[in-house]
Every structure is written in structure tokens, then in C-alpha cells.
C-alpha atoms as a PDB file:
ATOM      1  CA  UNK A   1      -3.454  12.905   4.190  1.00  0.00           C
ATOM      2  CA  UNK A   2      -5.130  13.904   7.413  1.00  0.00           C
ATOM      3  CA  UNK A   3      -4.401  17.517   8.129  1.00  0.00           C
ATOM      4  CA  UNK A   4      -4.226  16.940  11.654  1.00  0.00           C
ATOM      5  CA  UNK A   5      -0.569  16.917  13.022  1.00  0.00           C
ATOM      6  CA  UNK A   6      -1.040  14.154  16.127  1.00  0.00           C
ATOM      7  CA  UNK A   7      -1.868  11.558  13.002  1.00  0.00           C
ATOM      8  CA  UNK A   8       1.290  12.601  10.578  1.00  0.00           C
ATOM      9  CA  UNK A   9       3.789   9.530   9.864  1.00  0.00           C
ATOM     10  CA  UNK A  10       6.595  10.432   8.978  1.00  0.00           C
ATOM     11  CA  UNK A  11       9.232   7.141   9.884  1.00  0.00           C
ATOM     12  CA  UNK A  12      10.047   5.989   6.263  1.00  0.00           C
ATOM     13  CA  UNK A  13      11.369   2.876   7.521  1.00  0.00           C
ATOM     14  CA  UNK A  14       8.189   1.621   8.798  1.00  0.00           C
ATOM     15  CA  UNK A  15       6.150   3.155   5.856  1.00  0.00           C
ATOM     16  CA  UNK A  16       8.096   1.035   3.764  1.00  0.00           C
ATOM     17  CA  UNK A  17       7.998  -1.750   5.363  1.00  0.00           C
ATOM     18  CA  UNK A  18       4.112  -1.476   5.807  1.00  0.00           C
ATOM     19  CA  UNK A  19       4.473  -0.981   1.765  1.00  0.00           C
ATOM     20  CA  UNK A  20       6.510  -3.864   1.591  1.00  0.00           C
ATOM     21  CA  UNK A  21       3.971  -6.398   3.961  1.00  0.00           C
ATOM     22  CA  UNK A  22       1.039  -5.493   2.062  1.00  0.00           C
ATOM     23  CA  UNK A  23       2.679  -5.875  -1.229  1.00  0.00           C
ATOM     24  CA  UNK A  24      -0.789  -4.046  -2.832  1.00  0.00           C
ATOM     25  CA  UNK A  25      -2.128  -0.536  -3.272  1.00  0.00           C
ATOM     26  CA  UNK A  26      -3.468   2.048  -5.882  1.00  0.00           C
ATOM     27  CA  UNK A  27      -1.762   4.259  -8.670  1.00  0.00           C
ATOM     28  CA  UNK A  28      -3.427   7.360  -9.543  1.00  0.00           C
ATOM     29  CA  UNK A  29      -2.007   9.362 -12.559  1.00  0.00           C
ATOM     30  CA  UNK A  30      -3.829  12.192 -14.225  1.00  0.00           C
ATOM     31  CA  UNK A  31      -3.722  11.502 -18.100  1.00  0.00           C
ATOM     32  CA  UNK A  32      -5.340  13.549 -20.936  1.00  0.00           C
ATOM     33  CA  UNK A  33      -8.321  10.961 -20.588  1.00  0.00           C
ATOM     34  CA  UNK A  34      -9.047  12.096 -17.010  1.00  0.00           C
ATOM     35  CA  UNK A  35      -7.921  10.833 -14.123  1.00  0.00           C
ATOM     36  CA  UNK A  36      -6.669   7.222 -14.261  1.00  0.00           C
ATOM     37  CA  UNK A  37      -6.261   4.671 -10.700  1.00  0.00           C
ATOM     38  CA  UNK A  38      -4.805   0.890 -11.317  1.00  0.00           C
ATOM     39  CA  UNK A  39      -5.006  -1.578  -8.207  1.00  0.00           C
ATOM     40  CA  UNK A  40      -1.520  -3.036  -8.519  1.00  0.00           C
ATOM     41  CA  UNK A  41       1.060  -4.926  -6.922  1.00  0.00           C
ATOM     42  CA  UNK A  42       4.350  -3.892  -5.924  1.00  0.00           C
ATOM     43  CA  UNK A  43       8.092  -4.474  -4.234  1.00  0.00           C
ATOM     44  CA  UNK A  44      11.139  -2.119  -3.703  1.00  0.00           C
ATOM     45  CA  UNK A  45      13.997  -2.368  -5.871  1.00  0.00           C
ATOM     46  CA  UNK A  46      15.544  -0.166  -3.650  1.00  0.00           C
ATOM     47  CA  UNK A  47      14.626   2.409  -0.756  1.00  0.00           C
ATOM     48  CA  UNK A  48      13.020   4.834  -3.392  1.00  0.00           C
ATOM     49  CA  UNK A  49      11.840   2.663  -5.907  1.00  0.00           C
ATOM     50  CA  UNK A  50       8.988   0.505  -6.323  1.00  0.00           C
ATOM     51  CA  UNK A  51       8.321  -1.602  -9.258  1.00  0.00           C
ATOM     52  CA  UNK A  52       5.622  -2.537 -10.850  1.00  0.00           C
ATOM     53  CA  UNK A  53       3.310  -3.576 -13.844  1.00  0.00           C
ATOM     54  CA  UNK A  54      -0.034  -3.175 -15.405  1.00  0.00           C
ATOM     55  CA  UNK A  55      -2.072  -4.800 -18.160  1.00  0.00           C
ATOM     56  CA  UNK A  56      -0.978  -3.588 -21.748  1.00  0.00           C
ATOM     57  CA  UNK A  57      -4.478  -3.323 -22.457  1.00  0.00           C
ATOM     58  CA  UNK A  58      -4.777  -0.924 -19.444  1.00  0.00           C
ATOM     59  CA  UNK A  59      -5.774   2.538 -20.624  1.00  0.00           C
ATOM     60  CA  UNK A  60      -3.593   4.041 -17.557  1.00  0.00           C
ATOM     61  CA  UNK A  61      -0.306   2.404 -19.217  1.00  0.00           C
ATOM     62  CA  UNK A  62       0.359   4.688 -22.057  1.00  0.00           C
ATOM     63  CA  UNK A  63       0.567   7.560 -20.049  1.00  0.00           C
ATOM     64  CA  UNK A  64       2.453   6.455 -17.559  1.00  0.00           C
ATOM     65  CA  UNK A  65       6.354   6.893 -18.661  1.00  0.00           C
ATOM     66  CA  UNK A  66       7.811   9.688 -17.524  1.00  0.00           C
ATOM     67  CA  UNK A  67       4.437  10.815 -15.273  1.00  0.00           C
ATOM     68  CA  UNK A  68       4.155  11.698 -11.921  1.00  0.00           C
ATOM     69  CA  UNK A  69       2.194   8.869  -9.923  1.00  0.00           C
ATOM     70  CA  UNK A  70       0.646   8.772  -6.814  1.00  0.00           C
ATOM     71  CA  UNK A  71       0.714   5.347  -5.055  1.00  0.00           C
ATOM     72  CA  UNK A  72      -1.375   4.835  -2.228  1.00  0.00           C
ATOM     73  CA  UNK A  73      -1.338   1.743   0.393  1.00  0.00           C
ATOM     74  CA  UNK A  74      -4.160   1.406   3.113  1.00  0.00           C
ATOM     75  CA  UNK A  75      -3.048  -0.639   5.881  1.00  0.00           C
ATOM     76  CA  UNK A  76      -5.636  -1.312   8.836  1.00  0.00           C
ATOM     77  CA  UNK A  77      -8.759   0.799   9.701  1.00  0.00           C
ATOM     78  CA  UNK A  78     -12.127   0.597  11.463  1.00  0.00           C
ATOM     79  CA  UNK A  79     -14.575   2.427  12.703  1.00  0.00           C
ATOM     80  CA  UNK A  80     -14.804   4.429  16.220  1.00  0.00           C
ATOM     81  CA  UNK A  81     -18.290   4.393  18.404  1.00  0.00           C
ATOM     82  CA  UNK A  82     -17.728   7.391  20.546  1.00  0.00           C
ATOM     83  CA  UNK A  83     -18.917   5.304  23.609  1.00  0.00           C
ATOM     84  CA  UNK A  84     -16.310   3.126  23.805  1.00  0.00           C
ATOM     85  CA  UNK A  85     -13.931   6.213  24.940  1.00  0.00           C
ATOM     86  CA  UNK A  86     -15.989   6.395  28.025  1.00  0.00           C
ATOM     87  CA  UNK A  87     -15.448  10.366  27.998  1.00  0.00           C
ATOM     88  CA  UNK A  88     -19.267  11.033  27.997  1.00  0.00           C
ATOM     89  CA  UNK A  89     -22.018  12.185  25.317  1.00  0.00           C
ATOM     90  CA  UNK A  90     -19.928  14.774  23.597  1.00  0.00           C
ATOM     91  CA  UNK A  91     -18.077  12.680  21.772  1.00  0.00           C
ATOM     92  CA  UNK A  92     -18.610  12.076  17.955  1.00  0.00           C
ATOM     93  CA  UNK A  93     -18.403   9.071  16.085  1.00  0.00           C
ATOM     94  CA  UNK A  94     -15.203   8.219  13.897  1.00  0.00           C
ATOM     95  CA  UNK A  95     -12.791   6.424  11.343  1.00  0.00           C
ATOM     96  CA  UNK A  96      -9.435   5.355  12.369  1.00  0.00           C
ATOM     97  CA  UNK A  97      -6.771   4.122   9.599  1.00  0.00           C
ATOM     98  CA  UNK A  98      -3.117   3.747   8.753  1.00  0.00           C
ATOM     99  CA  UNK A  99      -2.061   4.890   5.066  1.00  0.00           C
ATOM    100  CA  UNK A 100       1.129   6.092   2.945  1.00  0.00           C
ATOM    101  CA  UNK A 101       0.919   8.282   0.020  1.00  0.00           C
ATOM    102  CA  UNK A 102       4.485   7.790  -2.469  1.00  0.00           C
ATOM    103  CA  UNK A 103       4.611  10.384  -5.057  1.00  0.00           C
ATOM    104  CA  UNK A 104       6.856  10.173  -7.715  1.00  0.00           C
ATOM    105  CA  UNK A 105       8.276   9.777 -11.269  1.00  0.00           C
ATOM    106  CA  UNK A 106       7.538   6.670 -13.639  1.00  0.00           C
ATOM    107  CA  UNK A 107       9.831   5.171 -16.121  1.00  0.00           C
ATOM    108  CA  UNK A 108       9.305   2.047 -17.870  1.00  0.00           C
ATOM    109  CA  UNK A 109      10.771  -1.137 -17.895  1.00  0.00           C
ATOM    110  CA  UNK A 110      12.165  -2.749 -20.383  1.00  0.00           C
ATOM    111  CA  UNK A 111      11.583  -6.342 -20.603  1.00  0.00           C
ATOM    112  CA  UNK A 112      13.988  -7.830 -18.634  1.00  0.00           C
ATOM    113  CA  UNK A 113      13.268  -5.592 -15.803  1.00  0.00           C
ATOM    114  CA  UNK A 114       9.668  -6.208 -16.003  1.00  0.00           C
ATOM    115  CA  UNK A 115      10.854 -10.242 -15.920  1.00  0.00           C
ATOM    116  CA  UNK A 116      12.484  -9.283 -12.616  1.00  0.00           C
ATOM    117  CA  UNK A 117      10.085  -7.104 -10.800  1.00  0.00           C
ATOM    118  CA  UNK A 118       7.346 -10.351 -11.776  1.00  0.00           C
ATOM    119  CA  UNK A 119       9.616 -12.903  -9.877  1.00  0.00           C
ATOM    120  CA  UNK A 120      10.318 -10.675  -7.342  1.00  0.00           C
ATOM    121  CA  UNK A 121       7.020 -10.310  -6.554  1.00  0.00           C
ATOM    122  CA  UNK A 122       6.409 -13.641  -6.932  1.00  0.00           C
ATOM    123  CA  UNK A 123       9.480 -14.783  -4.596  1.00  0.00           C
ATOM    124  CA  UNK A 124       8.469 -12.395  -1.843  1.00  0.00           C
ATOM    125  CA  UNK A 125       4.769 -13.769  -1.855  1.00  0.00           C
ATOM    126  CA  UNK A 126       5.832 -17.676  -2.444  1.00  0.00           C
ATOM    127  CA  UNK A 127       8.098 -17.251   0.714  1.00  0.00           C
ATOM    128  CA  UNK A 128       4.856 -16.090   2.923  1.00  0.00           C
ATOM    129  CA  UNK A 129       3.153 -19.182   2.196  1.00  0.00           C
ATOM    130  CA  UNK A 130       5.391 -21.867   3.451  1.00  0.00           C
ATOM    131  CA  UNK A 131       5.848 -24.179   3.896  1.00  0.00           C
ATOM    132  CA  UNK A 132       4.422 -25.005   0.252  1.00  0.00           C
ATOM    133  CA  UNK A 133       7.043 -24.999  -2.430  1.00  0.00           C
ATOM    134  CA  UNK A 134       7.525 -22.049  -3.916  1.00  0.00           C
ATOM    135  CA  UNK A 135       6.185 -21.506  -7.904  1.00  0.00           C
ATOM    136  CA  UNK A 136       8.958 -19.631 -10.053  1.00  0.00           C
ATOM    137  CA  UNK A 137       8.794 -19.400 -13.862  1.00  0.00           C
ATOM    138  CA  UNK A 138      10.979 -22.139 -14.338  1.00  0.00           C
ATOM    139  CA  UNK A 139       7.936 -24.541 -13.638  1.00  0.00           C
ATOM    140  CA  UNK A 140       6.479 -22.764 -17.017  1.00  0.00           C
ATOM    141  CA  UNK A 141       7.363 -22.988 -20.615  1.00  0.00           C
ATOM    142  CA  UNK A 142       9.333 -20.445 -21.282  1.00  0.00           C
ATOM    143  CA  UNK A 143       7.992 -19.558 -24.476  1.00  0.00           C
ATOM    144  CA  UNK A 144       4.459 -19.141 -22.422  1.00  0.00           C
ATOM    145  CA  UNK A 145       5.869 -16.872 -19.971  1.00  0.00           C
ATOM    146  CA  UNK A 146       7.672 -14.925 -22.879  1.00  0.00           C
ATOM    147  CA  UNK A 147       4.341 -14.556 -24.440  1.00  0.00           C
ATOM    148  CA  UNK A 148       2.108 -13.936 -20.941  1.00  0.00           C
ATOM    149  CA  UNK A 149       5.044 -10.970 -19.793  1.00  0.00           C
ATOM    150  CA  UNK A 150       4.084  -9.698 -23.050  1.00  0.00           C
ATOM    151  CA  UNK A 151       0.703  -8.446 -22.274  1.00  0.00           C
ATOM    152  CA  UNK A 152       2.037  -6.808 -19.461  1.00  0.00           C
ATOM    153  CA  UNK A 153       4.159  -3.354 -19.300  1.00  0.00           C
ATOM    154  CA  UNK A 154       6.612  -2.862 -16.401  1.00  0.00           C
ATOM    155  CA  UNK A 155       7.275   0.540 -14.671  1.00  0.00           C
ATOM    156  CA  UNK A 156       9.423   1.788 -11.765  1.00  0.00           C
ATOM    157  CA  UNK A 157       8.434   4.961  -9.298  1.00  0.00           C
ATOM    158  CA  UNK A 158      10.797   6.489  -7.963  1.00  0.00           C
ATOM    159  CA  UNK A 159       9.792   8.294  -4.544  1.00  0.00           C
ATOM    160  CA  UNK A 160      10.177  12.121  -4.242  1.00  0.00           C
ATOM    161  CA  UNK A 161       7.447  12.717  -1.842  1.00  0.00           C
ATOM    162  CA  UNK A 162       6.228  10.225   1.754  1.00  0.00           C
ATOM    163  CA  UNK A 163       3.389  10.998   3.341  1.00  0.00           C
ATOM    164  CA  UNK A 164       1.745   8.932   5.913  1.00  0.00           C
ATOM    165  CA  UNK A 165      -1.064   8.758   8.071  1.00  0.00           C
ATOM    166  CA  UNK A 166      -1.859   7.072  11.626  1.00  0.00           C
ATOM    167  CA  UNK A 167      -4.661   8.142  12.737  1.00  0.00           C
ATOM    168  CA  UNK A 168      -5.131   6.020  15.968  1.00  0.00           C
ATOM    169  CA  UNK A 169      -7.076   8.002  18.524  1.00  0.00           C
ATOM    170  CA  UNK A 170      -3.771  10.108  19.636  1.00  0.00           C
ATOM    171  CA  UNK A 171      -5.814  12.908  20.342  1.00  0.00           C
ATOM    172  CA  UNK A 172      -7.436  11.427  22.936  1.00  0.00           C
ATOM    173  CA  UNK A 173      -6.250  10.504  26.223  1.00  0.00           C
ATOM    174  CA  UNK A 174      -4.136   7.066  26.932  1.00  0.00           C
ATOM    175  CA  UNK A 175      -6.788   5.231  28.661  1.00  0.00           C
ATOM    176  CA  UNK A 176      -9.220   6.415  26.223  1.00  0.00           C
ATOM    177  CA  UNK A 177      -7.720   5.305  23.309  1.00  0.00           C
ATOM    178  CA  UNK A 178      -6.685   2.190  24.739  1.00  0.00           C
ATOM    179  CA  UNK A 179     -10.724   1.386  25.883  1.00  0.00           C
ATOM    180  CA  UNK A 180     -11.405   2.492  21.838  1.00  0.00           C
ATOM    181  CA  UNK A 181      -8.932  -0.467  20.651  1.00  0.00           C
ATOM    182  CA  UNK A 182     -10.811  -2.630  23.248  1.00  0.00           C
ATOM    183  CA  UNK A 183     -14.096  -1.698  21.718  1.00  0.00           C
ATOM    184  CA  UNK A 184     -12.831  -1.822  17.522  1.00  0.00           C
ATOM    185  CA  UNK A 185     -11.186  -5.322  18.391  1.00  0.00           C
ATOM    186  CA  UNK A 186     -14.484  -6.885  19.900  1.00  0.00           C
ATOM    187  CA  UNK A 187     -15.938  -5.505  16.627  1.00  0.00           C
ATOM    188  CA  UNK A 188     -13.508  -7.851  14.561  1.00  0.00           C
ATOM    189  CA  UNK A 189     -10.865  -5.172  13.524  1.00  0.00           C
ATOM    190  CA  UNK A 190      -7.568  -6.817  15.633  1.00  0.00           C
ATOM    191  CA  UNK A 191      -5.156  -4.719  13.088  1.00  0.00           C
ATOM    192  CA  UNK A 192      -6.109  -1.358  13.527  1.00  0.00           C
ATOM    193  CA  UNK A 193      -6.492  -2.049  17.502  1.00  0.00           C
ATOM    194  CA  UNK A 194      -3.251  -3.491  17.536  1.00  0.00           C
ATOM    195  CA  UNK A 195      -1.829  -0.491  15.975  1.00  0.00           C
ATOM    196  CA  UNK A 196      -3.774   1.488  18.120  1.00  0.00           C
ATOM    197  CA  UNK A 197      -2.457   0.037  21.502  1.00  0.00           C
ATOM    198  CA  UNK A 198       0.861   1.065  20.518  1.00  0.00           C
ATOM    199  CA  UNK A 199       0.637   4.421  19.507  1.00  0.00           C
END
């Protein structure tokens, strides 16, 4: 994360809730292959644990149980012209963003667990898209969705270290940062402005 100390986040309610909206990020695990990153999604089982799955045919799977994962989530970013701080020519150019690192130990799933962390997901997504009626697996042949969870493997991460990022322009002064989020909106990036207006 950003060594700078104005951008560390460290309010683990609202990293997990920004976990928890976006629903998405990236696993990295170092296996005897090399390093190994799978673009997954997740939800909280509880306020330590995400779950998740990835394709048995994934070669990051078998080395995941029992491993120590890194999942990352990128929330908002854009980038900075230095002339929209109106502080003058000595300003340099940069990249503002909002991110959480979760580091921690993997376990697998067994297969009902896996069956609940898939319609978990899938409830918390079908609710954001009402007012359509929600799919669940009982719309499915069972025997399909036996066979489907099948190719799948199910694992839970259990956090033992946050680390978060908002790096927003807080090094800069109020009405400086404030023109910056005027300037990265009219660009077309509302979400990191918005997050920047409330730093």
C-alpha cells in the first residue's frame, strides 16, 4: 500500500463494506509454479472471512488450502492533472485511488459450503438488480447444479492482516483538493471525486 501516512485506511468497517459493494477483486498466492492471481468474486461469512471459489481447472486451486492469500479490491481511481490544483507550475502530475489489501489463511470448502457461498453471492447480487426477480438454484435442475458446483472448488480466507489505501489528494490543501475532484469529475471519474470531496 502507499507508504505515505496521510493516504493509510485503516476503518475496517468501511473497508469491508467497500469489499462487500464491489463484491470482486484479485487473489494472489505464491505456489511452487510461481506466483499465481485469480479475479474472483466474493462475500463475508463473517467479519474475518470471505468466501469464495475458483475453477477446478484453475492451476491456482491446488495450492490454495491451507496458504496464505492476498486479496486485493480496487475501488475508484483516476488520474490527477497538476493544473487543476491551481497551486502553480510546480506541481506534478498524479494517480489517485481507493484499495484494501486482506491477507490471510485459506481453507477449503467442502461442498455444501461451497453451495452456500454460490447463493450467497448470488442473493446479494440478485437483490441489487431489482426490481427483476431474483434467480436462485431452485429455477435449475438440481442434478445440473450438482454437476456445474462440481467444476468449481470453494475456499474461505480468513483475515489476519487490513490494509487500505485512500489516496485522495490529502496532502494538499482543502480547496486544492476539492478544485482536483472538480477537475477528475469533468474528466468522467464521479467515484473517485466523490470520495475525494469527502476526505
Amino acid at each position: 500500500m502507499h507508504p505515505d501516512p496521510a493516504f493509510r485506511w485503516e476503518d475496517r468497517t468501511a473497508m469491508r463494506a467497500l469489499v462487500g459493494e464491489l463484491g470482486f477483486g484479485t487473489l494472489f498466492a505464491a505456489t511452487p509454479d510461481g506466483p499465481r492471481v485469480a479475479h474472483i468474486p466474493v462475500v463475508w461469512r463473517d467479519d474475518d472471512t470471505l468466501a469464495f471459489h475458483v475453477a477446478r481447472g484453475n492451476g491456482i486451486a491446488r495450492h490454495l488450502d491451507g496458504a496464505t492469500g492476498l486479496f486485493v479490491v480496487q475501488g475508484p481511481d483516476g488520474y490527477v492533472s497538476p493544473d487543476w490544483y491551481g497551486l502553480g507550475p510546480d506541481q506534478v502530475p498524479t494517480w489517485n485511488y481507493v484499495a484494501v489489501e486482506l491477507e490471510g489463511r485459506m481453507a477449503r470448502l467442502d461442498h455444501d459450503g461451497l453451495v452456500d457461498q454460490v447463493d450467497r453471492v448470488s442473493a446479494l447480487q440478485e437483490d441489487r438488480l431489482a426490481p427483476k426477480t431474483p434467480w436462485t438454484r431452485a429455477k435449475m435442475d438440481p442434478a445440473l447444479f450438482d454437476r456445474m458446483t462440481r467444476g468449481i472448488i470453494g475456499f474461505t480466507l480468513t483475515v489476519q492482516a487490513w490494509r487500505g489505501t485512500t489516496k485522495l489528494g490529502q496532502n494538499k490543501p482543502e480547496a486544492a483538493r476539492l478544485a482536483a475532484a472538480d477537475g477528475i469529475e469533468a474528466a468522467g471519474r464521479r467515484g473517485i471525486a466523490h470520495w475525494m470531496r469527502n476526505a
